[in-house]
N, C-alpha and C. Protein backbone atom coordinates (compact mmCIF):
# COMPACT_ATOMS: atom_id res chain seq x y z
N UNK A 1 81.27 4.88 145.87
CA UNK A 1 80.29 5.95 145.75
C UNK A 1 80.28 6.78 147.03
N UNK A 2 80.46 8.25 146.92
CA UNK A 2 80.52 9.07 148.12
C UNK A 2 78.72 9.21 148.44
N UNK A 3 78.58 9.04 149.52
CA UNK A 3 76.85 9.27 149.84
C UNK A 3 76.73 10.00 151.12
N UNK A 4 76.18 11.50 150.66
CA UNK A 4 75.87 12.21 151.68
C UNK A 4 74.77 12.27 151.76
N UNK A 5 74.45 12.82 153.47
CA UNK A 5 73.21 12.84 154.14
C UNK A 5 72.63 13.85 154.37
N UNK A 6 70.94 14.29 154.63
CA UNK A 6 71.10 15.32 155.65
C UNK A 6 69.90 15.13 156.65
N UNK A 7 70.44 15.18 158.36
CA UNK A 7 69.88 14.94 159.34
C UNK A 7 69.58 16.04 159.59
N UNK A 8 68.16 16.87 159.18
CA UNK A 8 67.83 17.82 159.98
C UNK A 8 66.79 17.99 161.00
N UNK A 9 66.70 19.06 161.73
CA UNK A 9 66.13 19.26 163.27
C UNK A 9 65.74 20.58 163.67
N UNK A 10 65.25 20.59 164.90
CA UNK A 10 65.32 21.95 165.47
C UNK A 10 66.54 22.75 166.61
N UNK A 11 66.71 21.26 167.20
CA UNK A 11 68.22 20.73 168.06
C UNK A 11 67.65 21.78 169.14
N UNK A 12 66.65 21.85 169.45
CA UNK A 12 66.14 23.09 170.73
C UNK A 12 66.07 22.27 172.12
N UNK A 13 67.47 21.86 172.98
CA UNK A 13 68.56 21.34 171.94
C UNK A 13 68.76 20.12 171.64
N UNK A 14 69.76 20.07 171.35
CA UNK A 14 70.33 18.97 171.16
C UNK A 14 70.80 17.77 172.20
N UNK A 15 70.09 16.77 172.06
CA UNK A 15 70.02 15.77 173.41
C UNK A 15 71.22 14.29 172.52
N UNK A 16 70.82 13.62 173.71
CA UNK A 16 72.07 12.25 173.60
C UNK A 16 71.09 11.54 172.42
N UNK A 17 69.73 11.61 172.18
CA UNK A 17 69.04 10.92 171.50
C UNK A 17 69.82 11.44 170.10
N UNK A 18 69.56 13.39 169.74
CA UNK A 18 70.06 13.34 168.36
C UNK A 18 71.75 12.88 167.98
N UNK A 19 72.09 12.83 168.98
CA UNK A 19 73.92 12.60 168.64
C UNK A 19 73.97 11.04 168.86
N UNK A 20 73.22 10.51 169.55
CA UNK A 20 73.11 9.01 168.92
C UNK A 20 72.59 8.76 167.41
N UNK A 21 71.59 9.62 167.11
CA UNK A 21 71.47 9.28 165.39
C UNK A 21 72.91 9.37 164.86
N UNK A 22 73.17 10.88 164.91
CA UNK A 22 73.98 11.27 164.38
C UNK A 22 75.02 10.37 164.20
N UNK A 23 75.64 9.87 165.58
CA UNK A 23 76.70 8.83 165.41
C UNK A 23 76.87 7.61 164.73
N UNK A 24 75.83 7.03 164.19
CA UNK A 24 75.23 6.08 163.75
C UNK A 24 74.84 6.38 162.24
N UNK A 25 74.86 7.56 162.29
CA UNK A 25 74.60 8.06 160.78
C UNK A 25 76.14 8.19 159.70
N UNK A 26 76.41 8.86 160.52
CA UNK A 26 78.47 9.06 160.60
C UNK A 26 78.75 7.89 160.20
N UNK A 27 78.40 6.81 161.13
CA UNK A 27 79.08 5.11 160.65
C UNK A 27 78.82 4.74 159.36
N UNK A 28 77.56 5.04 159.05
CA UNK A 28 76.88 4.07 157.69
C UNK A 28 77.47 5.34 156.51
N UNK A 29 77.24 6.75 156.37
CA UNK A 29 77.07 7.11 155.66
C UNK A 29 78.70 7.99 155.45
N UNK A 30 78.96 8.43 154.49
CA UNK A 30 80.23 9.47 154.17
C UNK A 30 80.39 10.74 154.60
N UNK A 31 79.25 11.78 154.49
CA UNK A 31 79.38 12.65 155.26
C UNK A 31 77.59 12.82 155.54
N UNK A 32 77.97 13.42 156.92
CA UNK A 32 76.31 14.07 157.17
C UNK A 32 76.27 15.22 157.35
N UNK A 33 75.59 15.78 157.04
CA UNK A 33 75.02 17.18 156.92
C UNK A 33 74.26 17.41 158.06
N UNK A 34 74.01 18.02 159.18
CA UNK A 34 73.68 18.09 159.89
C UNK A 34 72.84 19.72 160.01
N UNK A 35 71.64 19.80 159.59
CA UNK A 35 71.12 20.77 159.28
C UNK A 35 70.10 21.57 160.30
N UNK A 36 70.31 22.92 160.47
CA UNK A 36 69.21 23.34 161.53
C UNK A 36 68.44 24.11 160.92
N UNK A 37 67.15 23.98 161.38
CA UNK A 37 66.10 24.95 160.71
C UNK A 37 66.20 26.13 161.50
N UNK A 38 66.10 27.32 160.41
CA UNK A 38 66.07 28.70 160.57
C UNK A 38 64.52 28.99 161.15
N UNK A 39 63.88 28.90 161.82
CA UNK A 39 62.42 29.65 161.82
C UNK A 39 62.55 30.73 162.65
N UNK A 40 61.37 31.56 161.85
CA UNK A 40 61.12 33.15 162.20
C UNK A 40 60.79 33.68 163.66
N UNK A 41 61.09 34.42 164.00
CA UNK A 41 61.69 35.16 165.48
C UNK A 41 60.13 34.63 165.92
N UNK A 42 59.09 34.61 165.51
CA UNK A 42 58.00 34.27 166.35
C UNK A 42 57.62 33.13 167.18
N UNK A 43 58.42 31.73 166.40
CA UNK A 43 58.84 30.28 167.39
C UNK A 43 59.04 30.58 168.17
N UNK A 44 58.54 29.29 169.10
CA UNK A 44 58.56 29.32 170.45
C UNK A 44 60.25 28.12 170.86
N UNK A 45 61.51 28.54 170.34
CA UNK A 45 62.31 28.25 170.20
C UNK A 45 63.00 28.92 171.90
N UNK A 46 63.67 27.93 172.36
CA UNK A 46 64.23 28.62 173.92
C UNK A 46 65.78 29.08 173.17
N UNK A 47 66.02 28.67 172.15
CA UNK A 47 67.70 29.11 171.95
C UNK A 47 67.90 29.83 170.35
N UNK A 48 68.57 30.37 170.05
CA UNK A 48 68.34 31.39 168.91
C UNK A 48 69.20 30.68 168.03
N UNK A 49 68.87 30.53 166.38
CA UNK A 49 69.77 29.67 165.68
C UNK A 49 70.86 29.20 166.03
N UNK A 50 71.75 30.39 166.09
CA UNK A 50 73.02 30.66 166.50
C UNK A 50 73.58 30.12 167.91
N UNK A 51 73.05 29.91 168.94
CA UNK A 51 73.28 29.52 169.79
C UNK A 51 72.95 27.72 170.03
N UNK A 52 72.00 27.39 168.72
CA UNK A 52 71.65 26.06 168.72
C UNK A 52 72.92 25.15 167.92
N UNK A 53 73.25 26.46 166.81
CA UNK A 53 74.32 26.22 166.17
C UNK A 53 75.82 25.75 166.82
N UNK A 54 76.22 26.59 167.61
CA UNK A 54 76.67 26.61 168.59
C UNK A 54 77.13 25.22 169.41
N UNK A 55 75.78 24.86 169.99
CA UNK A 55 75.86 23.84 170.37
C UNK A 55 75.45 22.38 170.38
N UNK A 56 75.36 22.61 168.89
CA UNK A 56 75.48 20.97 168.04
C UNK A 56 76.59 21.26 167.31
N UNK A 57 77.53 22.22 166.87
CA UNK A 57 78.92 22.15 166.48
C UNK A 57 79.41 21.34 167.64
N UNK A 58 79.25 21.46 169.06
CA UNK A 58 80.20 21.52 169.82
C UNK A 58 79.93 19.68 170.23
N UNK A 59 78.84 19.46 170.14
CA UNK A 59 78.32 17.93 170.33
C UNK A 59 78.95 17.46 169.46
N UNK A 60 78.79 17.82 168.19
CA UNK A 60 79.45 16.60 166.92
C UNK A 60 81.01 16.85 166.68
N UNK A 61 81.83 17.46 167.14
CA UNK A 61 82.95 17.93 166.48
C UNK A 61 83.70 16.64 166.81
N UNK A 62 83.60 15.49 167.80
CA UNK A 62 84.39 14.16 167.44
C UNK A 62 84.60 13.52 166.18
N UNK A 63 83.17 13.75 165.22
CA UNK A 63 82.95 13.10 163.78
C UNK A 63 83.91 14.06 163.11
N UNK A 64 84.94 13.66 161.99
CA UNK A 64 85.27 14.15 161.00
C UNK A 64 84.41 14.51 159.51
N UNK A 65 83.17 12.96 159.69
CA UNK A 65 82.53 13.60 158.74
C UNK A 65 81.41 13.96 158.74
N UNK A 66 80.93 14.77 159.72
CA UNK A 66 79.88 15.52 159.70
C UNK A 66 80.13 17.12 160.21
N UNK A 67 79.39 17.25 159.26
CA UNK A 67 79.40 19.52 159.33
C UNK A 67 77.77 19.75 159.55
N UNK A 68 77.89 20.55 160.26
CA UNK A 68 76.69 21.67 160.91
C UNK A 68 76.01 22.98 160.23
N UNK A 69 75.23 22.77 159.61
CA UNK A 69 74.58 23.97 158.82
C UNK A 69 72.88 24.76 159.64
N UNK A 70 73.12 25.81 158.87
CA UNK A 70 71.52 26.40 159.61
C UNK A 70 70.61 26.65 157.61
N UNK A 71 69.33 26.37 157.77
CA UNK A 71 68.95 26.35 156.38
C UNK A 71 67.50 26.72 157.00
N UNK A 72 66.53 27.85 155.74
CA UNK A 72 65.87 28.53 155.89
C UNK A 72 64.70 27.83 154.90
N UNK A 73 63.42 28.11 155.01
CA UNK A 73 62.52 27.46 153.92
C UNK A 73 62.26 25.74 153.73
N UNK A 74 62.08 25.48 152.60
CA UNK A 74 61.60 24.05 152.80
C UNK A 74 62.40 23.17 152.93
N UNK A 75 62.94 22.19 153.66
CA UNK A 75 64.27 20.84 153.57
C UNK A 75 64.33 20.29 151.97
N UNK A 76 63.43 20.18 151.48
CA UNK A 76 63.63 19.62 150.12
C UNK A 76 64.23 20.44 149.25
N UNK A 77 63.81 22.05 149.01
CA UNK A 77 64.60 22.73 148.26
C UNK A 77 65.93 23.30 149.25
N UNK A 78 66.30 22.80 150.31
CA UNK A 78 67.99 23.02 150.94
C UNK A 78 68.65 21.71 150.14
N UNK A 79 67.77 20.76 150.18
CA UNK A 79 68.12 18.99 150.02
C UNK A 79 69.19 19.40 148.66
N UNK A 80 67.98 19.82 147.27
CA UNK A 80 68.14 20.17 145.68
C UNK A 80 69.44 20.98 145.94
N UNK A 81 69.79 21.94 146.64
CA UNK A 81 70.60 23.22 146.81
C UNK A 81 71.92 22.17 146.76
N UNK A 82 71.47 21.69 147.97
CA UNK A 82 72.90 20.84 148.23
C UNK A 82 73.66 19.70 147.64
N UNK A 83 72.45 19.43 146.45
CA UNK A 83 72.72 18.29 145.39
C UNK A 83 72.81 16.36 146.88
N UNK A 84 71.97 16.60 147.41
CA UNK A 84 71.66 15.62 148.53
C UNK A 84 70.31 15.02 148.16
N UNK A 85 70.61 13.39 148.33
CA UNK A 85 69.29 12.75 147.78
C UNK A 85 68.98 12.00 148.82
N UNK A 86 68.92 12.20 149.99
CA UNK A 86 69.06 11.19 151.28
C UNK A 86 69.09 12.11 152.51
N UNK A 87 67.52 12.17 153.19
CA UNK A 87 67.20 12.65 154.15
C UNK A 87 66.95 11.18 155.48
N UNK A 88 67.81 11.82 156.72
CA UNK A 88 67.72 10.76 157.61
C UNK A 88 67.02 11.24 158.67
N UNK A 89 66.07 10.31 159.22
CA UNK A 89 65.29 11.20 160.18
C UNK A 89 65.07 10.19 161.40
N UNK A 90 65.08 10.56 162.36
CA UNK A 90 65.23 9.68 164.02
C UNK A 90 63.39 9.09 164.41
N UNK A 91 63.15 8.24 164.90
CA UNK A 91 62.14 7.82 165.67
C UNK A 91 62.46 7.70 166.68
N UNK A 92 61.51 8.14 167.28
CA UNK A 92 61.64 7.29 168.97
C UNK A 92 59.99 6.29 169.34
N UNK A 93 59.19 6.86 168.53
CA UNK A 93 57.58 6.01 169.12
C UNK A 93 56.47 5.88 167.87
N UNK A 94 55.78 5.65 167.88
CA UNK A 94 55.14 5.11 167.01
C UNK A 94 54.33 6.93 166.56
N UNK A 95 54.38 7.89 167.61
CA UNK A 95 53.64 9.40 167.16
C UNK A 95 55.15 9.54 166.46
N UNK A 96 55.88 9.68 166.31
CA UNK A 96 56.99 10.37 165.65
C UNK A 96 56.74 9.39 164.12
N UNK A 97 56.78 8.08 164.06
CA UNK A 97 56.29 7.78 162.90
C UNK A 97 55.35 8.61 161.70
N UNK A 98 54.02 8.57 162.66
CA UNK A 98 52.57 9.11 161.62
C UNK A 98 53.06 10.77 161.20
N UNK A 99 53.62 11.36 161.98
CA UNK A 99 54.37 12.67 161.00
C UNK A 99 55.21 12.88 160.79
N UNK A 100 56.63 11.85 160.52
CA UNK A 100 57.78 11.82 159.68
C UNK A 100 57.14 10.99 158.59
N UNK A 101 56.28 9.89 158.40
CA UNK A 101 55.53 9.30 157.33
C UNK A 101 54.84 10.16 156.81
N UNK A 102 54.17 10.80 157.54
CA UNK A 102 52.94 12.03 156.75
C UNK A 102 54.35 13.25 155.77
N UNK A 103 55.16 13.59 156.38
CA UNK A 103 56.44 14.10 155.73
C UNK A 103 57.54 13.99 154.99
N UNK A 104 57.51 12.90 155.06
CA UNK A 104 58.45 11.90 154.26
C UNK A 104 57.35 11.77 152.90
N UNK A 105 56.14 11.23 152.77
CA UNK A 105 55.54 11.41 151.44
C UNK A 105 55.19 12.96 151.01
N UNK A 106 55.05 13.84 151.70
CA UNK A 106 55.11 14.95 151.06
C UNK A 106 56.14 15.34 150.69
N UNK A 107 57.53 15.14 150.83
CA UNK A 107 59.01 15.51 150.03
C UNK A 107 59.16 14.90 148.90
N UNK A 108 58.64 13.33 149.06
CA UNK A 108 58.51 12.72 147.77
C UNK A 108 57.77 13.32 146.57
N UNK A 109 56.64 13.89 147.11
CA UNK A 109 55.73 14.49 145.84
C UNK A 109 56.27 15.60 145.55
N UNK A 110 56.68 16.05 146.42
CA UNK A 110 57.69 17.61 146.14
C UNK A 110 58.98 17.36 145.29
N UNK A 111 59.64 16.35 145.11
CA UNK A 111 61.06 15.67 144.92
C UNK A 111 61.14 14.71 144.94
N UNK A 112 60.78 13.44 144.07
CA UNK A 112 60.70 12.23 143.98
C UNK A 112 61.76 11.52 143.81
N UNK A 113 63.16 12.52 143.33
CA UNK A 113 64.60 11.89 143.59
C UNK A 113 65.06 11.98 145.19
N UNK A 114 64.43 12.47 145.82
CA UNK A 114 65.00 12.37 147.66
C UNK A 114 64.09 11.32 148.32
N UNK A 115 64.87 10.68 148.70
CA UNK A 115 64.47 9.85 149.91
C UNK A 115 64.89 9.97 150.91
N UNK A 116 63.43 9.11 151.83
CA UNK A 116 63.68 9.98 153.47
C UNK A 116 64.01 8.05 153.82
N UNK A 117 65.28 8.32 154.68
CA UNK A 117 65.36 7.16 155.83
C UNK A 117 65.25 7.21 157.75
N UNK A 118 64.44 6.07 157.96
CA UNK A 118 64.37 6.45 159.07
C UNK A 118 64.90 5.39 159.82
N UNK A 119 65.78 6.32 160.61
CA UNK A 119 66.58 5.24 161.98
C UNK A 119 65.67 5.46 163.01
N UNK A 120 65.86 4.48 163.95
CA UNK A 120 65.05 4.06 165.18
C UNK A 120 65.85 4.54 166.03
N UNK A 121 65.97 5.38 167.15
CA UNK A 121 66.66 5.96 168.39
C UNK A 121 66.98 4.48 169.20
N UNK A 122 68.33 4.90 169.89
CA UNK A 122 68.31 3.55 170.81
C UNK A 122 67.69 3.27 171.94
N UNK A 123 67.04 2.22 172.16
CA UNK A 123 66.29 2.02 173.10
C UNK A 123 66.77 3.02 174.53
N UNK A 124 67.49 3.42 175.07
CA UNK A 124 67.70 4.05 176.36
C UNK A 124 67.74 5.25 176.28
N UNK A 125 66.87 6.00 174.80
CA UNK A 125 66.73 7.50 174.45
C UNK A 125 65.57 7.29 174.06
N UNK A 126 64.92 6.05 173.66
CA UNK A 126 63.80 6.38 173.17
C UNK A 126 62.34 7.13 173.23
N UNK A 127 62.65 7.60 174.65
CA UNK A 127 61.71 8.91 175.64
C UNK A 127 61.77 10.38 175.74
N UNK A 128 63.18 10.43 174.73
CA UNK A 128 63.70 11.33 175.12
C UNK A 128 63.98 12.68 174.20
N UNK A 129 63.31 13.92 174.14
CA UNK A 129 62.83 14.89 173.90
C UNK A 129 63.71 16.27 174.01
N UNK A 130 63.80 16.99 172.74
CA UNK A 130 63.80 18.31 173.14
C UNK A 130 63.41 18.65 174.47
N UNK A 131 61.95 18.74 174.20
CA UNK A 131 60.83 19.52 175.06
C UNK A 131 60.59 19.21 176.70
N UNK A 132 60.87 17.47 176.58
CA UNK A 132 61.13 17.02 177.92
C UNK A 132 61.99 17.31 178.43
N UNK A 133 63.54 17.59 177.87
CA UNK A 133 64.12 18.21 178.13
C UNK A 133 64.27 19.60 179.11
N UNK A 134 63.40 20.47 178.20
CA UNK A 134 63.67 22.11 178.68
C UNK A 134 61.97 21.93 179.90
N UNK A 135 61.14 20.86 179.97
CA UNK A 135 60.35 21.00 180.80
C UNK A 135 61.12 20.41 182.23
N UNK A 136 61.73 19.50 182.54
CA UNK A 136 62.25 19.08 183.49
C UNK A 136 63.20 20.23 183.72
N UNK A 137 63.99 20.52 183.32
CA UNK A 137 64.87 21.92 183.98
C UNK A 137 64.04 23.04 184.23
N UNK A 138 63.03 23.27 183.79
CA UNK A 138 61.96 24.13 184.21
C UNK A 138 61.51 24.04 185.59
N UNK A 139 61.49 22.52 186.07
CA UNK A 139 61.02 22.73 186.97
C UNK A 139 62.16 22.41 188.04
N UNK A 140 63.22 22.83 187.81
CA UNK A 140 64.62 22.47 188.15
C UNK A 140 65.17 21.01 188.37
N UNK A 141 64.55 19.83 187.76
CA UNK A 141 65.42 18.90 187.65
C UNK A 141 66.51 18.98 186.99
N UNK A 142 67.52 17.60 187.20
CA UNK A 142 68.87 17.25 186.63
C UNK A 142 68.73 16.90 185.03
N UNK A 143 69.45 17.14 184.37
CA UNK A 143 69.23 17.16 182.79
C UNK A 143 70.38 16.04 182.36
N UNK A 144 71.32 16.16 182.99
CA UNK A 144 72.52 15.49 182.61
C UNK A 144 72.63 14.09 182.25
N UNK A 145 71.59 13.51 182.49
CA UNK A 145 71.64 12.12 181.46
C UNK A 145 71.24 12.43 180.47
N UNK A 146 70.70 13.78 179.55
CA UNK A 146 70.05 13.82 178.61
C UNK A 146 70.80 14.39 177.91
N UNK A 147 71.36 15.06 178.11
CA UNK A 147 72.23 16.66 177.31
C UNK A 147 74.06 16.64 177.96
N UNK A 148 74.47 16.92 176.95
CA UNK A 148 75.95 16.83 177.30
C UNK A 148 75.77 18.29 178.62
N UNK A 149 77.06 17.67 179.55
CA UNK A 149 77.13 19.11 180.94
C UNK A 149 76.87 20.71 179.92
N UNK A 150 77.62 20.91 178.87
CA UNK A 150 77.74 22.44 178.61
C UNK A 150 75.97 22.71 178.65
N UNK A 151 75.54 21.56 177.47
CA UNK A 151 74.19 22.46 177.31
C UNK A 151 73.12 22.18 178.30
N UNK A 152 73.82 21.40 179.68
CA UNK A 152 72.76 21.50 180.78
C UNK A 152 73.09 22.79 181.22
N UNK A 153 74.33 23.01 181.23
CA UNK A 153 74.83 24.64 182.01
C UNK A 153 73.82 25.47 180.87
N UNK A 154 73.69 25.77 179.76
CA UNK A 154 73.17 26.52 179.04
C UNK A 154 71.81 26.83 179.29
N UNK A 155 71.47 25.87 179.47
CA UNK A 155 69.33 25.59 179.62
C UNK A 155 69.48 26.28 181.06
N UNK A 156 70.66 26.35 182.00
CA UNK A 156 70.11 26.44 183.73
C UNK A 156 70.39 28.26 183.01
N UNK A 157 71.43 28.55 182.70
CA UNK A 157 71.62 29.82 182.04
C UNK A 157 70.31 30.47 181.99
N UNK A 158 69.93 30.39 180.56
CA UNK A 158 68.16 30.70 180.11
C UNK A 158 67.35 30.47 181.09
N UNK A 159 67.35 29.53 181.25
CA UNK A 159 66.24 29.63 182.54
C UNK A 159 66.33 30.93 183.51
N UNK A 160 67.77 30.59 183.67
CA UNK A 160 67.97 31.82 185.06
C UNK A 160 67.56 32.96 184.94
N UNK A 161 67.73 33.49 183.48
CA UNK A 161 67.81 34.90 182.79
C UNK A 161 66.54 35.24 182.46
N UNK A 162 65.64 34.14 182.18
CA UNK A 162 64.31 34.40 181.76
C UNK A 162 63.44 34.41 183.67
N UNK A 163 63.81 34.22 184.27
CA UNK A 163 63.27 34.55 185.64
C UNK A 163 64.47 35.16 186.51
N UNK A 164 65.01 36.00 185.87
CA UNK A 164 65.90 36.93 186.73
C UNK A 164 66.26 36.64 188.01
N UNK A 165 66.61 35.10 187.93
CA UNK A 165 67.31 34.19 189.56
C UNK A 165 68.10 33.55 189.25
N UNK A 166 68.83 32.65 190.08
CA UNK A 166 69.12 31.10 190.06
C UNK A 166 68.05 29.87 190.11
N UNK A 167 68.41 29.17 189.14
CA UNK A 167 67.33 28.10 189.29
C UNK A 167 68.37 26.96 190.03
């Protein structure tokens, strides 16, 4: 039986935590879908689809079977689109639980043929954040245990450009 997945995110960006799912997802499953949400120019998003796109192509391209998509509107009707019955979604703490659970039963009532699975992050990511992410380079710390070198170069980039310096 071929069984595809889809791991989607915001990847704003993409840290060692999501490419540890990912990798782990790759193992168990046939192909993953690796999906980014489209939201409207008003998010408070530091990187623009395309550039998030960008650089979670460039994180996953070791896997043969996982591909990188950007998808607009609700995950459940991308899920139906894609004929995908198997949404995989990362933990790291017990708050990421109560609203992937609070979300995970609302897809069900929306689509009672999709199920959501949830992997547990590995313990030595389990802290570890988008957001913490782009706040520590904010205040110019080192990122590089978190984020592959390109997209630490990328975040010092933005940063730089959004305060017209070197950080």
């Amino acid at each position: 039986m071929n069984k595809t997945v889809i791991y989607p995110g915001t990847f704003d960006p993409i840290t060692y935590g999501h490419i540890d799912i990912i990798e782990r997802t790759a193992y168990i499953f046939d192909k993953v879908i690796v999906s980014i949400i489209n939201k409207p120019a008003k998010s408070q998003f530091m990187f623009s689809v395309e550039e998030r796109l960008e650089m979670v192509e460039k994180s996953v391209d070791c896997f043969d079977n996982v591909r990188v998509e950007i998808f607009d509107g609700l995950l459940i009707e991308y899920a139906k689109k894609k004929k995908v019955n198997l949404i995989v979604r990362g933990l790291r703490a017990i708050t990421d639980f109560e609203y992937e659970f609070q979300m995970a039963l609302t897809n069900k009532r929306l689509a009672h043929t999709i199920e959501t699975v949830f992997m547990m992050t590995s313990e030595k990511h389990s802290y570890l954040s988008s957001s913490v992410v782009k706040e520590v380079v904010s205040y110019g710390g080192n990122v590089s245990e978190f984020v592959p070198d390109f997209i630490s170069e990328k975040l010092q980039q933005k940063l730089s450009a959004a305060y017209n310096k070197p950080i």
